[in-house]
Protein backbone atom coordinates (compact mmCIF):
# COMPACT_ATOMS: atom_id res chain seq x y z
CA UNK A 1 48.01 -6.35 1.23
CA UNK A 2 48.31 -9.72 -0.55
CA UNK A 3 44.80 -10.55 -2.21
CA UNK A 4 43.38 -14.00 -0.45
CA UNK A 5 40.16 -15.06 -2.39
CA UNK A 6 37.97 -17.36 -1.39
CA UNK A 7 34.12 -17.66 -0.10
CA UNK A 8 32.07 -14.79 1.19
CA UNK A 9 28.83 -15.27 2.79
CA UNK A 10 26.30 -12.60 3.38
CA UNK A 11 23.79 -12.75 5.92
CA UNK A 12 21.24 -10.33 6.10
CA UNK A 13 18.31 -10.40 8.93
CA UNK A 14 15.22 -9.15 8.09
CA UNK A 15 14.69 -7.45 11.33
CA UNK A 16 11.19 -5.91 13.10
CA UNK A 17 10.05 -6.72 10.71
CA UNK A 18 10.12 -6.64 6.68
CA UNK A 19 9.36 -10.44 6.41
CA UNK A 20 7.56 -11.64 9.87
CA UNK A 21 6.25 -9.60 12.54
CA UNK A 22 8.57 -8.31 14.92
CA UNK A 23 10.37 -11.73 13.85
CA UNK A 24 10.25 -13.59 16.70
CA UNK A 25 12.31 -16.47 16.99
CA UNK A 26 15.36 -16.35 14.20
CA UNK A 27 15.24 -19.54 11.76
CA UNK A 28 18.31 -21.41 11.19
CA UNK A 29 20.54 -19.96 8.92
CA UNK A 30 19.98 -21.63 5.37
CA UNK A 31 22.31 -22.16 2.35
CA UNK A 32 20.88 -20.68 -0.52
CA UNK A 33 21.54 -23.35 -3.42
CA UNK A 34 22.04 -20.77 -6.14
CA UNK A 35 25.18 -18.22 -6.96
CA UNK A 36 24.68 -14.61 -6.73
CA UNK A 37 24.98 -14.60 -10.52
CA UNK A 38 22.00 -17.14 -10.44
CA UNK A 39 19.88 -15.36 -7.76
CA UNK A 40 17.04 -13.40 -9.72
CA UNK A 41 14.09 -10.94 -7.89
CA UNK A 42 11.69 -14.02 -7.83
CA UNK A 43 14.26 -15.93 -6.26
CA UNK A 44 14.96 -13.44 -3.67
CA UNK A 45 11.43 -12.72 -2.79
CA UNK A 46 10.62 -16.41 -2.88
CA UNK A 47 13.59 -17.05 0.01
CA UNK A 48 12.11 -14.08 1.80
CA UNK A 49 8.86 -14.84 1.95
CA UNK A 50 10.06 -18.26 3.41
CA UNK A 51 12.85 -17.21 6.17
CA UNK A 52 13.29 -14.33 8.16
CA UNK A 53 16.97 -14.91 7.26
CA UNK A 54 18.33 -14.25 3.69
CA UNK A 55 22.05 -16.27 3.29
CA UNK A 56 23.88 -15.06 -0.33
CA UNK A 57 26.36 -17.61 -1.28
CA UNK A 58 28.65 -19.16 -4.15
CA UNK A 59 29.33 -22.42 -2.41
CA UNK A 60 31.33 -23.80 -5.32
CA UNK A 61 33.67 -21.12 -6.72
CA UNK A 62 33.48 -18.02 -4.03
CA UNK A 63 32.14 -15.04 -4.59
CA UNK A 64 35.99 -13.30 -4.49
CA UNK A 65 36.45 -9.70 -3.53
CA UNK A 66 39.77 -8.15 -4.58
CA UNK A 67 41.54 -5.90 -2.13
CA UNK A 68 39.74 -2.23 -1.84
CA UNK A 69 36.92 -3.84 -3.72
CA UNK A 70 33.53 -4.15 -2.70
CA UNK A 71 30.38 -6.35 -3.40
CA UNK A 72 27.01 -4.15 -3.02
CA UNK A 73 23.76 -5.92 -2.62
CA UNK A 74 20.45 -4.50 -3.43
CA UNK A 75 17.55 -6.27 -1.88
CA UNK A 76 13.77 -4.91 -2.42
CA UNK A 77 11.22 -6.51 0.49
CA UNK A 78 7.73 -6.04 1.28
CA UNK A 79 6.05 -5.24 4.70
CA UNK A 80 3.61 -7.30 5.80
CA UNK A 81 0.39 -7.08 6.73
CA UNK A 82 0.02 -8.24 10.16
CA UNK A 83 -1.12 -7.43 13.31
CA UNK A 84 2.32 -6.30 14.80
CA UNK A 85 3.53 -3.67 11.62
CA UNK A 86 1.34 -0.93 12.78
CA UNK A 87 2.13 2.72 11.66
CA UNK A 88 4.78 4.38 14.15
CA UNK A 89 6.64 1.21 14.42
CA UNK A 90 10.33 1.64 13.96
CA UNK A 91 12.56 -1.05 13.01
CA UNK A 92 15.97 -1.60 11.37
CA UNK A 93 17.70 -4.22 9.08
CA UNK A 94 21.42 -5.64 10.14
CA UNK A 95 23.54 -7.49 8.09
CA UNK A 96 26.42 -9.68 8.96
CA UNK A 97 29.27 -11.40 6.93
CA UNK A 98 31.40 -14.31 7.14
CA UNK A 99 34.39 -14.29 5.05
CA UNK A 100 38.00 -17.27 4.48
CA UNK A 101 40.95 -15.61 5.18
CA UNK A 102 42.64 -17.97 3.30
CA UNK A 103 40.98 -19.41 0.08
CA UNK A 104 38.98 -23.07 0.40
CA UNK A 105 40.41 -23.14 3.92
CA UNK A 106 37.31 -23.18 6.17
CA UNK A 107 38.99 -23.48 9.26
CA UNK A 108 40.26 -19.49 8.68
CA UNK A 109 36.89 -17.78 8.59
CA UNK A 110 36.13 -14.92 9.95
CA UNK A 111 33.20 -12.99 10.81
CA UNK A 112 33.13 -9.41 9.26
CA UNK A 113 31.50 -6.49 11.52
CA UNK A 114 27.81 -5.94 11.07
CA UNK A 115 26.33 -3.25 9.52
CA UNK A 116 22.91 -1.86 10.75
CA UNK A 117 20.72 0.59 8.79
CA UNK A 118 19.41 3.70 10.37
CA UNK A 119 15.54 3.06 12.35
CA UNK A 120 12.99 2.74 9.64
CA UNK A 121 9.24 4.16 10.54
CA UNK A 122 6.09 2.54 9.10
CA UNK A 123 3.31 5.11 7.74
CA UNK A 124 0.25 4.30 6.50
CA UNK A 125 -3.09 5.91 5.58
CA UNK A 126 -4.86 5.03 9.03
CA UNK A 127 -7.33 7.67 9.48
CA UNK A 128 -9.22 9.01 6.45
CA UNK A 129 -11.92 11.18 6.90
CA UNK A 130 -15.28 10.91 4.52
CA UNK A 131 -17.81 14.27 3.63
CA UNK A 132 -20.82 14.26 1.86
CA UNK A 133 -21.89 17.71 0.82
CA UNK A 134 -25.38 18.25 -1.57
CA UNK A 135 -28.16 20.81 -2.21
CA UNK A 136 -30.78 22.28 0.43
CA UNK A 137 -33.39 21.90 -1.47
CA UNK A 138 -34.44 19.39 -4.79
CA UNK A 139 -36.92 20.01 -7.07
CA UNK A 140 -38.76 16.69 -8.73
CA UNK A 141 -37.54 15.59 -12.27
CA UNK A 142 -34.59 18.13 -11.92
CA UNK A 143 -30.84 16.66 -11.48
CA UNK A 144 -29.20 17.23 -8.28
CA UNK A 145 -24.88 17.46 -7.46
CA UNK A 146 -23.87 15.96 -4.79
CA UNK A 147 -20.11 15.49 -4.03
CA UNK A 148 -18.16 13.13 -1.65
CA UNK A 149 -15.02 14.54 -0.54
CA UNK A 150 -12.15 12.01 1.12
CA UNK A 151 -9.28 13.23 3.01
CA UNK A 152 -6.20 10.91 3.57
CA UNK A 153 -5.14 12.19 7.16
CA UNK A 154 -3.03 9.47 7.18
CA UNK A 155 0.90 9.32 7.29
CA UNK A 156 1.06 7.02 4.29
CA UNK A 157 -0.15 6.83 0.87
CA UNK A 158 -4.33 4.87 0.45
CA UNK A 159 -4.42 2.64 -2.58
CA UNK A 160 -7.40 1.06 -4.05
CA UNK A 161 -9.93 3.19 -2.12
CA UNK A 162 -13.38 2.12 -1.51
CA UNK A 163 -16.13 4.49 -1.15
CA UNK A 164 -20.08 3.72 -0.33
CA UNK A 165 -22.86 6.04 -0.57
CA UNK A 166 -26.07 5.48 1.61
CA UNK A 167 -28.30 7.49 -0.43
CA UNK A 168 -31.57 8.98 1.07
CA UNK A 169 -34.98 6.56 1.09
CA UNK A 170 -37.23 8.58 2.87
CA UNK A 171 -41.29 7.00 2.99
CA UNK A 172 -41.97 10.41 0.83
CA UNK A 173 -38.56 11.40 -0.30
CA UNK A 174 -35.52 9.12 -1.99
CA UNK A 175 -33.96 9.20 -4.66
CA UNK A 176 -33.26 4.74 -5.21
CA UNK A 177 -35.35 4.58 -8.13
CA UNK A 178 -32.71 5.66 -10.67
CA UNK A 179 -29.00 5.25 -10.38
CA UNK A 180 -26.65 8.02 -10.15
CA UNK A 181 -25.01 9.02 -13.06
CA UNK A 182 -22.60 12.08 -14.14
CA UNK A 183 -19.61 10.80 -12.10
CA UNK A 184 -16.58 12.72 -11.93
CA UNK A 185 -13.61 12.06 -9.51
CA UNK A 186 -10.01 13.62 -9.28
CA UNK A 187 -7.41 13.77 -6.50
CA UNK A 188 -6.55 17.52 -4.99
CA UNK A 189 -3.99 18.65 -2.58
CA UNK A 190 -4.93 19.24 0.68
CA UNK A 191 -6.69 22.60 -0.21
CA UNK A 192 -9.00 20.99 -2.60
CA UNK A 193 -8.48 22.84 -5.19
CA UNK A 194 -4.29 22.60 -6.64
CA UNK A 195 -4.90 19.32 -8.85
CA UNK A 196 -2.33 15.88 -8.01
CA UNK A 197 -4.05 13.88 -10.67
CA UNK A 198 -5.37 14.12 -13.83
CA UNK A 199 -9.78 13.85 -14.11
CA UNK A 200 -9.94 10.01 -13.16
CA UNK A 201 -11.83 7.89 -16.21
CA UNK A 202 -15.09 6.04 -14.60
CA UNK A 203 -14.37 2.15 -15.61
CA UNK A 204 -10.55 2.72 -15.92
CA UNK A 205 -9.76 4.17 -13.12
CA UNK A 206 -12.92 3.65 -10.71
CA UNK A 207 -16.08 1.58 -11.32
CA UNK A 208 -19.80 2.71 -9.70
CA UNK A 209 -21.91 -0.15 -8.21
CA UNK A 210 -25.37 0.94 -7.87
CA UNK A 211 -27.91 -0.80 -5.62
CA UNK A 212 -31.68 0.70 -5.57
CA UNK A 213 -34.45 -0.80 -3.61
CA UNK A 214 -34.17 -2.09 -0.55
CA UNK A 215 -30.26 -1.35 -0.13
CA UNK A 216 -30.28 2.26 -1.97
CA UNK A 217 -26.59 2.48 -2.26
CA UNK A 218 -23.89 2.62 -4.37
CA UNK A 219 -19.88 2.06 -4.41
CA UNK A 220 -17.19 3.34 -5.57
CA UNK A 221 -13.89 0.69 -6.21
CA UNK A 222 -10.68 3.02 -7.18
CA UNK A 223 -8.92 1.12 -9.03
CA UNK A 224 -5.55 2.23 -10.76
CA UNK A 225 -2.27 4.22 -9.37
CA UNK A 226 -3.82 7.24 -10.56
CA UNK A 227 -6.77 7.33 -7.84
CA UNK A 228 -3.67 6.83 -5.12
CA UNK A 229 -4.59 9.80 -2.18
CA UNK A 230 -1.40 10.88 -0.52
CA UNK A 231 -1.28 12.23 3.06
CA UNK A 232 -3.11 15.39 3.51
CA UNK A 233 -4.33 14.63 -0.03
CA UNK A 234 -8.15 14.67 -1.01
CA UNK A 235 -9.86 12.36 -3.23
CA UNK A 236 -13.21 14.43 -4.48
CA UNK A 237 -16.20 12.73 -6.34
CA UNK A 238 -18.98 14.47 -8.06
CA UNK A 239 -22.32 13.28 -8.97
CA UNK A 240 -26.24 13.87 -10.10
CA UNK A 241 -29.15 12.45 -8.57
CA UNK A 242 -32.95 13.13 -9.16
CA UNK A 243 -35.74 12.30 -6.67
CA UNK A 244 -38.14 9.50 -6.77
CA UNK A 245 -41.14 10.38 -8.46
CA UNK A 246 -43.02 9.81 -5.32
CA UNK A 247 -40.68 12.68 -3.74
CA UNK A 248 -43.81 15.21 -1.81
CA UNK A 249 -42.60 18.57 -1.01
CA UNK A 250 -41.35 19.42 2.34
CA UNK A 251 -39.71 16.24 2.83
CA UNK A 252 -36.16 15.82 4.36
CA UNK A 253 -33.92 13.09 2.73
CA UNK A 254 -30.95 12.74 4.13
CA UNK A 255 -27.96 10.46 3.02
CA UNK A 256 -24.68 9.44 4.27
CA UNK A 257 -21.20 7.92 3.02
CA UNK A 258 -18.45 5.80 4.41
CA UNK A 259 -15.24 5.63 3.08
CA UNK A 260 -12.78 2.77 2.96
CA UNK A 261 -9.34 1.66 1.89
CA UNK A 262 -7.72 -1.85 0.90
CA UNK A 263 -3.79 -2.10 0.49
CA UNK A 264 -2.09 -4.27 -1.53
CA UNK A 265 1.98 -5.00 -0.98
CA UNK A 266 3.31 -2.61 -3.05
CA UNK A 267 5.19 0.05 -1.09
């Protein structure tokens, strides 16, 4: 077969949706002004970002492709955060290609067959379950563990946790007057125990935010890769606390925490 070069164009939709929710109406196809030499990551992302089309193009000199050649594309995209890309929802990409049989000779394009990847399923950590465990029993000007234990029960991986602590302010029994302290936090398999990451670093990896009187809180903001919680994982945090010095015997406390998660596009 006699090689005929001349210019390729690659189309590839961003279907259901990497760039827009379920996409919706599809923009006009656009000319990107730079060659595929030219065309960096930025660029790329930059296009995306603007139009739910992507159009890969060397309007001047062609992008040729000798006989039983091939060109292969590698595009990295982001899912958005929006309303429609829920977890479950399946969606695919499909490219198309437009191709001159005979070179500089628009009149003898052609349109290639389209090529459709295989259903793609969102996940995502949308149910995580929060426990606080402690002591029965606390004795005054004695130091207290308490641990908070997070389960991602989730289909996806939770970045950038967020975890508050209500701690107990009872009218005889609290403990607001001094901040926690003693913090330890690491991320387990699901049994708890079989170790995923190393002991995570209090103001590297996580910082505490204590509040005492009248909120009587604090939180925890995970910061770094490290303090990522799989599915089925657990994200466990340790901690001492001593009662107010106006604690009276007999008294019940109480105490609860809430657990939280922010994710950035990186996925």
């Amino acid at each position: 077969m006699r090689n005929m070069p001349g210019r390729l164009t690659i189309l590839i939709w961003i279907a259901t949706c990497w760039i827009a929710a379920a996409c919706g109406e599809v923009a006009e196809v656009e000319r990107a002004e730079r060659s595929v030499e030219e065309i960096t990551h930025e660029h790329v992302r930059q296009y995306l970002v603007e139009h739910p089309e992507l159009v890969l193009e060397d309007p001047t000199a062609g992008i040729d492709i000798p006989a039983g050649e091939q060109v292969i594309l590698e595009i990295e995209v982001v899912l958005e955060d929006t309303p429609t890309n829920v977890t479950g929802l399946a969606f695919s990409n499909t490219a198309t290609y437009l191709y001159n049989y005979v070179d500089g000779n628009l009149y003898s394009q052609r349109v290639g067959a389209a090529g459709t990847s295989v259903d793609m399923t969102i996940v995502g950590p949308e149910t995580m379950v929060v426990e606080k465990t402690g002591p029965a029993s606390m004795t005054l000007g004695a130091a207290a563990t308490f641990t908070l234990n997070m389960q991602n029960t989730g289909s996806g991986d939770a970045w950038n946790s967020t975890l508050v602590d209500q701690l107990p302010n009872g009218p005889n029994a609290g403990v607001c007057d001094k901040a926690p302290n003693g913090f330890t936090a690491q991320v387990f398999e699901a049994n708890g125990t079989t170790a995923v990451s190393a002991p995570l670093v209090e103001d590297t990896d996580f910082n505490v935010t204590f509040r005492g009187q009248p909120n009587c809180d604090f939180t925890l903001d995970f910061l770094t890769a490290a303090t990522t919680v799989g599915p089925t994982e657990r994200l466990i945090v340790a901690y001492q606390s001593v009662l107010d010095d106006d604690g009276e015997n007999g008294e019940n406390g109480g105490g609860r925490a809430s657990g939280g998660i922010f994710a950035p596009a990186q996925g």
